[in-house]
Protein backbone atom coordinates (compact mmCIF):
# COMPACT_ATOMS: atom_id res chain seq x y z
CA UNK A 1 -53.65 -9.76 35.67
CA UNK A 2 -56.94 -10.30 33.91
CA UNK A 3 -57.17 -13.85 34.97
CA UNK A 4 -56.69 -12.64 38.54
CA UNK A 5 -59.54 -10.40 38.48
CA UNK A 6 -62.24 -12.63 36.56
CA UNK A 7 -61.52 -15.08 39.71
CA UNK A 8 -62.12 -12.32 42.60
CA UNK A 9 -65.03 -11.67 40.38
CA UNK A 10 -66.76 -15.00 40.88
CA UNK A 11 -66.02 -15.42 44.50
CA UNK A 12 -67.96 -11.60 44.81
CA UNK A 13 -70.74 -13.68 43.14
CA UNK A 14 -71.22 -15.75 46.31
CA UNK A 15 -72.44 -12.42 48.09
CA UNK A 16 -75.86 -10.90 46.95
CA UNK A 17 -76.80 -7.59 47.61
CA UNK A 18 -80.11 -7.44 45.53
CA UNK A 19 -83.19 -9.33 44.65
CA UNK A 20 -85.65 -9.12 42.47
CA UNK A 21 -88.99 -11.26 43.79
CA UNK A 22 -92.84 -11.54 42.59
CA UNK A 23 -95.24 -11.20 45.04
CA UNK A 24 -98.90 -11.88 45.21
CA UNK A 25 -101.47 -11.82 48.04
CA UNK A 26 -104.25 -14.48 48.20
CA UNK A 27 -107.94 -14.18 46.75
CA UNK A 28 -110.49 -13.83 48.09
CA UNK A 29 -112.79 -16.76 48.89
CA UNK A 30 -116.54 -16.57 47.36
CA UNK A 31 -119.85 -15.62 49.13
CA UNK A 32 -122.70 -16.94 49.71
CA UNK A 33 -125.58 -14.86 48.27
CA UNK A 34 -128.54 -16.98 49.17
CA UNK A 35 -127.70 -16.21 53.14
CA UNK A 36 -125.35 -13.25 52.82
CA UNK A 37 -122.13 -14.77 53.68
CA UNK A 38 -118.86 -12.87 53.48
CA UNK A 39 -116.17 -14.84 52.03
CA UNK A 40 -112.56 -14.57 53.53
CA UNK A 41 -110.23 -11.70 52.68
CA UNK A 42 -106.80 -13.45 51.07
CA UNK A 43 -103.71 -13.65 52.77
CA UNK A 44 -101.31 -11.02 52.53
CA UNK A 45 -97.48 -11.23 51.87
CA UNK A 46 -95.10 -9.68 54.02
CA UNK A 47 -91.08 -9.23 54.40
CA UNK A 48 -90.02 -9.74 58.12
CA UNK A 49 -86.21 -8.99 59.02
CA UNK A 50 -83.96 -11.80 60.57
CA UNK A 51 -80.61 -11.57 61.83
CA UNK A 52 -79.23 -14.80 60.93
CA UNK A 53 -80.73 -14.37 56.89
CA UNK A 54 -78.30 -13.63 54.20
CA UNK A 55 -80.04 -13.05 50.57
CA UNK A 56 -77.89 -15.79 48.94
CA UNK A 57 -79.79 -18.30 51.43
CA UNK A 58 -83.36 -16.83 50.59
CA UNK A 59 -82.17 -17.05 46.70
CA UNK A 60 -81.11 -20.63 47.41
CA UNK A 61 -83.85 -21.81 49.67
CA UNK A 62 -86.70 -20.15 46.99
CA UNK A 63 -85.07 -20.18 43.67
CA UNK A 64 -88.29 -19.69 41.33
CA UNK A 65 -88.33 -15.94 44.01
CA UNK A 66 -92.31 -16.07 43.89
CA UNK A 67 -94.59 -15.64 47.06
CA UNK A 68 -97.91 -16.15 47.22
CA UNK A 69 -100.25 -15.85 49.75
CA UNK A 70 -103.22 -18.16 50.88
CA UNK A 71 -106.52 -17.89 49.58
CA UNK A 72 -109.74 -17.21 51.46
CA UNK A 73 -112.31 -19.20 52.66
CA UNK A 74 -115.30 -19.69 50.93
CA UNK A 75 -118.69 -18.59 53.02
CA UNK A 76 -120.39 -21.63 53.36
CA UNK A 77 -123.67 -22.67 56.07
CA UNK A 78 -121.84 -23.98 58.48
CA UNK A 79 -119.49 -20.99 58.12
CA UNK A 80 -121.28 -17.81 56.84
CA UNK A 81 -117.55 -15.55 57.40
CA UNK A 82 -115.12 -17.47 55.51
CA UNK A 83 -111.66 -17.33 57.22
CA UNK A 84 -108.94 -15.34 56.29
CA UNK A 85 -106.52 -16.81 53.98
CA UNK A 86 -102.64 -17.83 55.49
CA UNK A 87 -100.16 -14.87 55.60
CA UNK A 88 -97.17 -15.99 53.28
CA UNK A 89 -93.51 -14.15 55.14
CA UNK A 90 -90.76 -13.46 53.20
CA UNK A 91 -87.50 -13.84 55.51
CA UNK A 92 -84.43 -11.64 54.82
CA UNK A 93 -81.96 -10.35 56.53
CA UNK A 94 -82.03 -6.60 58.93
CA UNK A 95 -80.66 -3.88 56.83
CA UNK A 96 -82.73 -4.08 53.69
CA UNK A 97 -84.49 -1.39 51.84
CA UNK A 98 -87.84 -2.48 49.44
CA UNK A 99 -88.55 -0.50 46.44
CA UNK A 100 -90.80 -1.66 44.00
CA UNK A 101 -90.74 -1.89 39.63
CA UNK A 102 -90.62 1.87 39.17
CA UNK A 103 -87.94 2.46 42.00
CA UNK A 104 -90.73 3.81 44.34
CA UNK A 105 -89.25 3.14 47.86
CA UNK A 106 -92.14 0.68 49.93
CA UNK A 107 -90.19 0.68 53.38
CA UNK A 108 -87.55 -0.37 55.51
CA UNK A 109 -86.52 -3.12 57.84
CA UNK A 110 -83.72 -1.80 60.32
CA UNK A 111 -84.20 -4.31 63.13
CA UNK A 112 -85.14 -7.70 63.98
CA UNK A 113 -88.47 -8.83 63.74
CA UNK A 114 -89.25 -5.42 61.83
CA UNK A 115 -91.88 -6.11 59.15
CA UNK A 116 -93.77 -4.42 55.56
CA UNK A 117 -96.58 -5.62 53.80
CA UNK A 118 -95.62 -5.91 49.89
CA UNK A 119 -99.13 -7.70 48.26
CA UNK A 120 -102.63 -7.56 50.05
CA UNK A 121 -104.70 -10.21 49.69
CA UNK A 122 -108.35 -10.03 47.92
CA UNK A 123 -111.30 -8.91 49.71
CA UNK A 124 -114.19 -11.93 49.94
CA UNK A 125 -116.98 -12.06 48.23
CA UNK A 126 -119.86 -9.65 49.86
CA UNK A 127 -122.78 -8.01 49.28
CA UNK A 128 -120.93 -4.72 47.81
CA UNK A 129 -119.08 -7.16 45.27
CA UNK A 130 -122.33 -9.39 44.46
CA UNK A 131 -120.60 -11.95 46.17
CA UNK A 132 -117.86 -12.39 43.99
CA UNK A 133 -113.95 -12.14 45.66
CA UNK A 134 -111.46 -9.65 44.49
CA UNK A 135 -107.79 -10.92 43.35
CA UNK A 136 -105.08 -10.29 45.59
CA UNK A 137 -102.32 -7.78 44.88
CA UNK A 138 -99.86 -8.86 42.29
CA UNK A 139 -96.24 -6.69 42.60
CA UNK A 140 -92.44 -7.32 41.67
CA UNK A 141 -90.20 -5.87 44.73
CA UNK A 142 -86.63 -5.21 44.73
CA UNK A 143 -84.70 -6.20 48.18
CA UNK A 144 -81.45 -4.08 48.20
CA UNK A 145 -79.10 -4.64 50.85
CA UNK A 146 -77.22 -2.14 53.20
CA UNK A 147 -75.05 -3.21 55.41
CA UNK A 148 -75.70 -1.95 59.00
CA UNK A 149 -72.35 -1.26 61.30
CA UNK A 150 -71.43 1.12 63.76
CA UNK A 151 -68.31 1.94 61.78
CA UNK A 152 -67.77 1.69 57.84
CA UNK A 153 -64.07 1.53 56.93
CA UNK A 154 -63.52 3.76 54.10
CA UNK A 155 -60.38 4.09 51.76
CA UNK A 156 -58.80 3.15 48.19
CA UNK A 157 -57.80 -0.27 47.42
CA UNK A 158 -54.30 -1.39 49.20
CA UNK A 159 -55.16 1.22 51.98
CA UNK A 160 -55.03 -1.65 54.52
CA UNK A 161 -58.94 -1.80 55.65
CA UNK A 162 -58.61 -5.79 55.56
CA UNK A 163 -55.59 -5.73 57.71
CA UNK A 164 -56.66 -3.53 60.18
CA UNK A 165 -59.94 -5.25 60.23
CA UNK A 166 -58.31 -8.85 61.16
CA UNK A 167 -56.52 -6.77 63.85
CA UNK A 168 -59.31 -5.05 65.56
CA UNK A 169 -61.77 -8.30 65.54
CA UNK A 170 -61.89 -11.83 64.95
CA UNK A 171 -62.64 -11.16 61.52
CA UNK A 172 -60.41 -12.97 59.12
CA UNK A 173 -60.71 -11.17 55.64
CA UNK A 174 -58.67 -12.27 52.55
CA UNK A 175 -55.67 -10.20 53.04
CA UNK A 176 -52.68 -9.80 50.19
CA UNK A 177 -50.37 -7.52 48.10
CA UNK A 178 -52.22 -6.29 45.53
CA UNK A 179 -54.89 -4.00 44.80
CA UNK A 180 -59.30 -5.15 45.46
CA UNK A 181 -58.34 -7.67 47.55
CA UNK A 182 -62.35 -7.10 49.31
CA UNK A 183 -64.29 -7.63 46.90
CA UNK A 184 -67.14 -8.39 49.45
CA UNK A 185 -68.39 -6.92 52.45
CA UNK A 186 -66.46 -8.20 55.14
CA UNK A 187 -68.21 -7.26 59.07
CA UNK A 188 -66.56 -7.82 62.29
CA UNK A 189 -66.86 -6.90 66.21
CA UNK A 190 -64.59 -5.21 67.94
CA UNK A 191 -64.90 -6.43 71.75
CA UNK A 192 -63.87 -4.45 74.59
CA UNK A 193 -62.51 -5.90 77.92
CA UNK A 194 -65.87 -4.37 79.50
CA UNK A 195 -67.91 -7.22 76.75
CA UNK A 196 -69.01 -4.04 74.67
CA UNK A 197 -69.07 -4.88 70.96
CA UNK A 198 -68.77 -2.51 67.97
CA UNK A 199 -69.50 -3.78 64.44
CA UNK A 200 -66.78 -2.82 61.81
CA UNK A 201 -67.82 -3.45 58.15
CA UNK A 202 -64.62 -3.34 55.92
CA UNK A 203 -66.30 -2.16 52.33
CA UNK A 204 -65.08 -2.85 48.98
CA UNK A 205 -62.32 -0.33 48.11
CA UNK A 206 -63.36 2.55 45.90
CA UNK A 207 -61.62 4.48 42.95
CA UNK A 208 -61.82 7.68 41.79
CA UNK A 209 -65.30 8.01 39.95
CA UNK A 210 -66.99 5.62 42.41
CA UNK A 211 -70.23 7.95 42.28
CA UNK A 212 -70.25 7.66 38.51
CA UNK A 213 -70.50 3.64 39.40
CA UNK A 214 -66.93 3.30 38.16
CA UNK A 215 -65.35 -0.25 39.38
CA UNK A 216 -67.68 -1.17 42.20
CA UNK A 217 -68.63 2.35 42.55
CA UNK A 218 -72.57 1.82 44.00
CA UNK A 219 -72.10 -1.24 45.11
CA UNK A 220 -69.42 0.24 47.54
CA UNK A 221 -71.11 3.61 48.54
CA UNK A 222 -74.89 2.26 49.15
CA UNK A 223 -73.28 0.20 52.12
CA UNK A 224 -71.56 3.42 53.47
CA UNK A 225 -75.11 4.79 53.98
CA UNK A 226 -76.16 2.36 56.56
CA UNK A 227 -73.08 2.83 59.06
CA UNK A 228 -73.08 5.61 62.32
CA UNK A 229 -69.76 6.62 61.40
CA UNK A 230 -67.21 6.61 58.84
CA UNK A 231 -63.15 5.50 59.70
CA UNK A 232 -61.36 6.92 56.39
CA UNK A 233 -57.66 4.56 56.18
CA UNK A 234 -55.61 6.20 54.24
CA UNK A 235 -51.80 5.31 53.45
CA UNK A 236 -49.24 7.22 54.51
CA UNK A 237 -47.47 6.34 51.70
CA UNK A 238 -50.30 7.20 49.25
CA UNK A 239 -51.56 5.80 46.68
CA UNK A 240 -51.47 4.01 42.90
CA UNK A 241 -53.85 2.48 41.52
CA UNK A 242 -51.71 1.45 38.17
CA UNK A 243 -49.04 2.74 36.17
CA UNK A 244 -51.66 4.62 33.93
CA UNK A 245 -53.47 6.01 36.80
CA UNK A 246 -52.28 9.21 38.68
CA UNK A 247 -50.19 9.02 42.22
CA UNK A 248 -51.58 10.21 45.09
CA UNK A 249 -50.39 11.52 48.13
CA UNK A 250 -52.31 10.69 51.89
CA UNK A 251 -53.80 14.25 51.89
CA UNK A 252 -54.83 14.00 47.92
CA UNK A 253 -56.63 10.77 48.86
CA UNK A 254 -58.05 11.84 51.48
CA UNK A 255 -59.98 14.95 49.66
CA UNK A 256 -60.76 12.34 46.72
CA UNK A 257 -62.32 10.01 49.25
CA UNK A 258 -64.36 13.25 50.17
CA UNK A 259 -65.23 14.30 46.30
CA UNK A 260 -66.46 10.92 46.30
CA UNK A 261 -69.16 10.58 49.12
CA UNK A 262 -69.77 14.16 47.99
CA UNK A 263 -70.95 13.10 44.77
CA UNK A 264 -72.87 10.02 45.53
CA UNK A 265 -74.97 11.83 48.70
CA UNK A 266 -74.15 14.98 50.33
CA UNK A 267 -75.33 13.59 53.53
CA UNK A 268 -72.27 11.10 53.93
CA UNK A 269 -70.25 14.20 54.53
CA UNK A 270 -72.18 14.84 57.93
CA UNK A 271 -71.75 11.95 59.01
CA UNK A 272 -68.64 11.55 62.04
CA UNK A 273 -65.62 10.39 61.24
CA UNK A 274 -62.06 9.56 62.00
CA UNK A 275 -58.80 8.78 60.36
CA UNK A 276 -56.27 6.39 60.42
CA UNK A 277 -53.51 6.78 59.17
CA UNK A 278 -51.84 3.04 58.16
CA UNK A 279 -48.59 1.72 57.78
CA UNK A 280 -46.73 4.05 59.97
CA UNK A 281 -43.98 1.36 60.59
CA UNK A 282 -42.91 2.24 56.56
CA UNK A 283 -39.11 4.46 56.89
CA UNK A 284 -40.17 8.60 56.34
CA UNK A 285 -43.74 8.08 57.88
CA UNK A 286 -43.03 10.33 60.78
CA UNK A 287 -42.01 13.06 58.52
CA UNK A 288 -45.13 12.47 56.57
CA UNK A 289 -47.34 12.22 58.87
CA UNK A 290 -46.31 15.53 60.52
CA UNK A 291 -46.64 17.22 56.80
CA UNK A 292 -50.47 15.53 56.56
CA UNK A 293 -51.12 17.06 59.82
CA UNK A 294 -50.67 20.35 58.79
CA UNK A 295 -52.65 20.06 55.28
CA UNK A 296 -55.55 18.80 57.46
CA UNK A 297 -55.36 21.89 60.05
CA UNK A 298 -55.73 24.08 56.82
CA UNK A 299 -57.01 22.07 54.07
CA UNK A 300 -57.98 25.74 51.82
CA UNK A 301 -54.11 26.22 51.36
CA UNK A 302 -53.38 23.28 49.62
CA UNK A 303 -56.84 23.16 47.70
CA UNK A 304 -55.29 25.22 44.52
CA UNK A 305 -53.11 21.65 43.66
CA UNK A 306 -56.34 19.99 42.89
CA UNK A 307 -58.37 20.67 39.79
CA UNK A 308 -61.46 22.48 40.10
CA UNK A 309 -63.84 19.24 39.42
CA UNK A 310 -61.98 17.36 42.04
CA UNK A 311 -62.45 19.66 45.11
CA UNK A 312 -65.10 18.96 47.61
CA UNK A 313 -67.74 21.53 48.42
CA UNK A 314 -66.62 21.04 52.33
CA UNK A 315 -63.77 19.23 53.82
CA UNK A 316 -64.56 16.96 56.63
CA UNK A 317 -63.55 17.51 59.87
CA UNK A 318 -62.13 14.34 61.65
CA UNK A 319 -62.78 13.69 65.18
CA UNK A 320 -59.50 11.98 65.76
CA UNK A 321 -56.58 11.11 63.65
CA UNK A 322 -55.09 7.93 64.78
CA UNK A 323 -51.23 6.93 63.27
CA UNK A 324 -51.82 2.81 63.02
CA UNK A 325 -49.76 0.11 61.45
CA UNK A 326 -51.96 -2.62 60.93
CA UNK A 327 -49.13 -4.66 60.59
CA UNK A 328 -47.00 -3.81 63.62
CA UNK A 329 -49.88 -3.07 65.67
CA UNK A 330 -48.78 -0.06 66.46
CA UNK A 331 -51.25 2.48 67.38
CA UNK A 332 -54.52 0.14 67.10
CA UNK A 333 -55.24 0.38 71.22
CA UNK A 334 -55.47 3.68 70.42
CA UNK A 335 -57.79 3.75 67.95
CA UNK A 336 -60.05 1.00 69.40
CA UNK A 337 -60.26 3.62 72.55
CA UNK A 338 -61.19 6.60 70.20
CA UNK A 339 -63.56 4.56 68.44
CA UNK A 340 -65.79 3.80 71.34
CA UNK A 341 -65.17 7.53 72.42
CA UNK A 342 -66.61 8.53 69.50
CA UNK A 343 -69.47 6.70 68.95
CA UNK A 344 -70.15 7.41 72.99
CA UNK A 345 -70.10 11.08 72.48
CA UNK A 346 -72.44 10.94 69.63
CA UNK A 347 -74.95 8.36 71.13
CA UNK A 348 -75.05 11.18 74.20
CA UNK A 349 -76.04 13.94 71.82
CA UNK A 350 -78.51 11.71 70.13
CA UNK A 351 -80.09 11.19 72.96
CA UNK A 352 -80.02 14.62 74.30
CA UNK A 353 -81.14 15.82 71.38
CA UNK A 354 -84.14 12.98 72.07
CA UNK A 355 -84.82 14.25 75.49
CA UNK A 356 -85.03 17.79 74.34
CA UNK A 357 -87.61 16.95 71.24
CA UNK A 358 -89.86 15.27 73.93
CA UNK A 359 -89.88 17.92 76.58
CA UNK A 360 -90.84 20.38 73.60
CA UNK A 361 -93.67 18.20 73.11
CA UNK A 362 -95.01 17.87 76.18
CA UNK A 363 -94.57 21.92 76.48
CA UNK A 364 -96.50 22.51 73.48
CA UNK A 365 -99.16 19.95 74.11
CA UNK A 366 -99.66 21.23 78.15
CA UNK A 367 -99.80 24.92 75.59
CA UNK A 368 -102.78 24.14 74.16
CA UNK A 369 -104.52 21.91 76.80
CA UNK A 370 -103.94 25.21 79.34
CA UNK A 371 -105.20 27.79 76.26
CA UNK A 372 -108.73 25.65 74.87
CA UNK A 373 -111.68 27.82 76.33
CA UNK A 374 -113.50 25.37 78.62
CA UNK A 375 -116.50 23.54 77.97
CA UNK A 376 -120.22 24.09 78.25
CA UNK A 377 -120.06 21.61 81.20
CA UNK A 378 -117.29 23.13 83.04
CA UNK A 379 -118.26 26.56 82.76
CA UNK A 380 -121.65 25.93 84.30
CA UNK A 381 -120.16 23.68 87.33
CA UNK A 382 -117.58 26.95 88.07
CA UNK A 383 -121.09 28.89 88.06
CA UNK A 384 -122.02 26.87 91.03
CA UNK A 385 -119.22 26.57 92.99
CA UNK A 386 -119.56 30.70 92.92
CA UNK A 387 -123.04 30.26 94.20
């Protein structure tokens, strides 16, 4: 058992989710003091987003992880404005957020081609600096990555997230009988007969004191930040972890999946969401299923078999509740359709919401343009057209 786990253990190793890199912008070049030339300013050191970037290929491709930029130009008499030392770009992949040594967040890059400036290069040498350049910016930056998908799968381990992932896209995650099988971030596209594609990002399972960073606990929940909404899978069946470990029933998981995202950042909780309920093809799911229903419809009168520390502030209210067997099939048209319907609904309202935002600020800017006493200039040509 402990063998297994050291080897799913190394093959998480070939996935990086964090960096640590030193940065340094260019100097300055010199001046020239006898004619009052301005060296150039260094070259500055920025990270730029790329799709096709992974962190384990910017780890591999710079392994000593230090980036300096150019230096200026010296002012010279054939050149009294040095030039401007060469940029240095640090590639990574979209989806990364860039804090620096004390954990101060610097910025970050959601799209491709999005870009941050980490270490500015040196001013040249001038007049105001008797000629003499200024170093550039020396800084160690942290790259953290978030995974970016339309839909995070959320559940315990052996809830069947893998499974229902190789079934709704061409993904092909390891897939087996035993619990923390994804042990990796696993993303795949759902594809709809109309050539729409929704990204599915089957995280690492957690456990019950994920937010305390129990088993993969942050490495798990900082991915569930970056997705539009959240699919809980849940077994019908419920849910073991190990003999030493407490059973759980569908609707107990489901509130402890809650607790969870609770605990780590409130703001998961507003997120939408959905449920699907797995391995429906297992003999008494029906009558389960029908006895989950009605725990979800009123979730406060089933609350008092939980312990007081284990009972989310709110419950979350799920858009749709899908019965699935990943392995049957059953049920996963459905749930592909109720996906999309979901994340169509809410794109409308954001952009709704969007449209409303900018007609209030046109209305408030045409406001004050309409109330500003007019001018000197237009008060005296009104004068005149009186006359």
């Amino acid at each position: 058992m402990v063998h297994c786990s050291c080897v799913l253990f190394r093959k998480y190793g070939n996935f990086i989710d964090n960096l640590r890199l030193f940065t340094k912008g260019g100097s300055g070049g010199m001046g020239y003091p006898r004619l009052g030339g301005e060296g150039g300013k260094g070259g500055d050191v920025w990270v730029v987003a790329h799709k096709k970037m992974t962190l384990k290929q910017l780890k591999d491709k710079y392994p000593q992880k230090r980036f300096v930029a150019g230096v200026g130009a010296n002012s010279r008499v054939s050149a009294l404005k040095g030039s401007k030392g060469k940029d240095c770009e640090i590639p990574v992949p979209v989806g990364i957020s860039i804090t620096d040594e004390n954990g101060k967040i610097i910025g970050e890059l959601n799209k491709e081609e999005d870009r941050i400036l980490v270490a500015e290069g040196g001013l040249g040498g001038k007049l105001l600096t008797n000629f003499l350049p200024l170093k550039g910016q020396k800084r160690i930056i942290h790259l953290d990555l978030k995974l970016i998908a339309d839909i995070g799968l959320v559940g315990f381990p052996n809830a069947g997230k893998s499974s229902l992932l190789s079934r709704v896209s061409h993904a092909k995650p390891e897939i087996a009988d035993y619990a923390f099988t994804t042990l990796k971030p696993e993303l795949g596209k759902i594809i709809y007969n109309d050539f729409k594609q929704i990204s599915v990002a089957d995280l690492p399972g957690l456990i019950e004191g994920a937010h305390m960073n129990k088993g993969m606990g942050h490495k798990f929940l900082k991915h569930v930040e970056r997705t539009r909404q959240l699919l809980f899978v849940v077994d019908i069946s419920g849910f073991q972890l190990s003999s030493k470990t407490h059973y759980r029933t569908a609707f107990e998981t489901i509130i402890l999946l809650t607790k969870e995202l609770e605990l780590y950042k409130e703001e998961l909780q507003t997120k939408p969401a959905l449920l699907a309920v797995n391995k429906m093809d297992l003999p008494d799911a029906q009558d389960k299923f029908h006895q989950l229903l009605k725990q979800l419809q009123n979730p406060k009168d089933f609350l008092h078999l939980f312990e007081q520390n284990m009972i989310p502030e709110r419950t979350i209210e799920f858009q749709h509740i899908i019965p699935i067997s990943a392995m049957t099939g059953e049920g996963i048209e459905e749930l592909k359709n109720c996906v999309r319907e979901s994340l169509d609904e809410h794109a409308n309202q954001e952009n709704d919401a969007y449209r409303k935002k900018q007609l209030f600020n046109l209305e408030i800017s045409n406001t004050i343009s309409y109330s500003r006493p007019p001018s000197k200039h237009a008060a005296i040509s009104s004068k005149m057209d009186i006359i």
